[in-house]
Protein backbone atom coordinates (compact mmCIF):
# COMPACT_ATOMS: atom_id res chain seq x y z
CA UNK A 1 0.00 0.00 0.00
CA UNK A 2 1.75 3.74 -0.73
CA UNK A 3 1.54 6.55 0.96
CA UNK A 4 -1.35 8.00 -0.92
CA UNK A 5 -3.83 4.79 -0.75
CA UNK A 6 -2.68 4.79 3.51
CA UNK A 7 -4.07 7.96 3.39
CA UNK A 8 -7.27 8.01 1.78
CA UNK A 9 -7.63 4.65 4.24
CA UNK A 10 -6.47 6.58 7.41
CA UNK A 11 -9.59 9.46 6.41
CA UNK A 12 -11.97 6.76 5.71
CA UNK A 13 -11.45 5.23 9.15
CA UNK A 14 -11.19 8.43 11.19
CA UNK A 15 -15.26 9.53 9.18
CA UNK A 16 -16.34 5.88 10.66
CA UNK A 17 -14.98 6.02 14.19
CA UNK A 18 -16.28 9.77 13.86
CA UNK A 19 -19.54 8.83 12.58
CA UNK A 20 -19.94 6.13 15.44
CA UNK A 21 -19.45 8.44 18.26
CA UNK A 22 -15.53 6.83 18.40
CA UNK A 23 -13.08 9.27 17.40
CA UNK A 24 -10.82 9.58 20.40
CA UNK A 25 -11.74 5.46 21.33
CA UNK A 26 -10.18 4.75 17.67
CA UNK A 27 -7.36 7.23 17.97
CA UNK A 28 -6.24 5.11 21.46
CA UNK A 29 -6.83 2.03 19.63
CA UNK A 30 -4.85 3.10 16.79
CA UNK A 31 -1.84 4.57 19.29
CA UNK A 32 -1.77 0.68 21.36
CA UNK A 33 -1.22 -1.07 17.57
CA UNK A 34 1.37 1.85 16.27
CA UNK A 35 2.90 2.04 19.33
CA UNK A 36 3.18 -2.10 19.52
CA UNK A 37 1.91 -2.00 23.55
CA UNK A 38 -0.59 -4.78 22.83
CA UNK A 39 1.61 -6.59 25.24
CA UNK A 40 2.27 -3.84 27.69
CA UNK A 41 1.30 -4.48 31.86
CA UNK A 42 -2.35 -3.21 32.47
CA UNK A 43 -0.95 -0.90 35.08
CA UNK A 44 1.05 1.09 32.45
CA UNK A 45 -1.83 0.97 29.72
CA UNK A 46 -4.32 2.07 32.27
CA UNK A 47 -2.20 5.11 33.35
CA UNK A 48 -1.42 5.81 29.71
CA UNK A 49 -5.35 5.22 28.77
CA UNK A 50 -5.83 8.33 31.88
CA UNK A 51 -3.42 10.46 30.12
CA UNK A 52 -4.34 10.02 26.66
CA UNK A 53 -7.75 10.95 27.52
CA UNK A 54 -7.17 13.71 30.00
CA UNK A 55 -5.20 15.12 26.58
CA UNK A 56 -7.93 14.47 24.38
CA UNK A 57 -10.32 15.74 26.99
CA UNK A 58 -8.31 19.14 27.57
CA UNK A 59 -7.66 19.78 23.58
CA UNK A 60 -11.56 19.28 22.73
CA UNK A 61 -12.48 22.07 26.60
CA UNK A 62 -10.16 24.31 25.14
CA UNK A 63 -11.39 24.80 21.60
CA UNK A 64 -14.90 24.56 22.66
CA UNK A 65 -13.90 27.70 24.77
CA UNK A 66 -11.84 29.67 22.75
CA UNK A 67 -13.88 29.51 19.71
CA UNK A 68 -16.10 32.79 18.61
CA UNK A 69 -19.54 33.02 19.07
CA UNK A 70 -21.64 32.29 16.28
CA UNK A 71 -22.12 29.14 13.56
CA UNK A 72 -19.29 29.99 10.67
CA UNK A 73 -15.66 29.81 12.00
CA UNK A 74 -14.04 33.04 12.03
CA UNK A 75 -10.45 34.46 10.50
CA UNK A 76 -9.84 34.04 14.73
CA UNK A 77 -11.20 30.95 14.98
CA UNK A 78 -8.93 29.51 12.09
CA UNK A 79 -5.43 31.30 12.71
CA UNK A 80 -6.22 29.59 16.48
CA UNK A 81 -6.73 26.21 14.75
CA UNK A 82 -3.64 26.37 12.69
CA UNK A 83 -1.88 27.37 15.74
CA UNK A 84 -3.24 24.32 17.38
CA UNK A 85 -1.83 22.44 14.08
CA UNK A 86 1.74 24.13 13.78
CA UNK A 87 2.33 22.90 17.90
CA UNK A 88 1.23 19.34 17.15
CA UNK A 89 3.35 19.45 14.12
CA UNK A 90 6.42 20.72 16.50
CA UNK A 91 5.83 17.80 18.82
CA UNK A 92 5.35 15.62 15.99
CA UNK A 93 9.19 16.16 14.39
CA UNK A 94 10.07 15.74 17.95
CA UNK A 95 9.72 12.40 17.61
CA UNK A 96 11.98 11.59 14.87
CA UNK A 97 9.70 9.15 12.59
């Protein structure tokens, strides 16, 4: 499979877990199989579980709150998102992969 085909795969999965009320469920999922921990203690997958959450959980507060008032995103409301974006892409390169 190349890169482009893993893509189109990766969007079609995210719209299903999306769909299904499962975003953040699939993204942990997802993290245990990329991150081979399928064999990891409980202990350490439970405290990981807490944090991933707690992560997901502060990310979703926070835009909820800082977003403008009103239905249509504003030029605000994007340059935060892309802000948002450019510090998980930091992160990302962090990581060396």
């Amino acid at each position: 499979m190349n890169t482009q085909q893993l893509v189109v795969l990766a969007e079609k999965v995210c719209a299903d877990w999306a769909d299904k009320g499962k975003i953040i469920e699939g993204g942990w999922q997802a993290m245990i199989i990329v991150g081979n921990l399928q064999d990891a203690p409980e202990a350490q997958l439970r405290e990981m579980r807490k944090a991933y959450m707690l992560g997901a959980e502060h990310l979703f507060t926070s835009i909820m709150t800082i977003m403008d008032p009103g239905a249509e995103p504003t030029e605000r409301d994007c340059k935060r998102m892309d802000l948002i974006h450019e510090e998980l892409e930091a992160y990302r390169r962090t990581l060396g992969n």
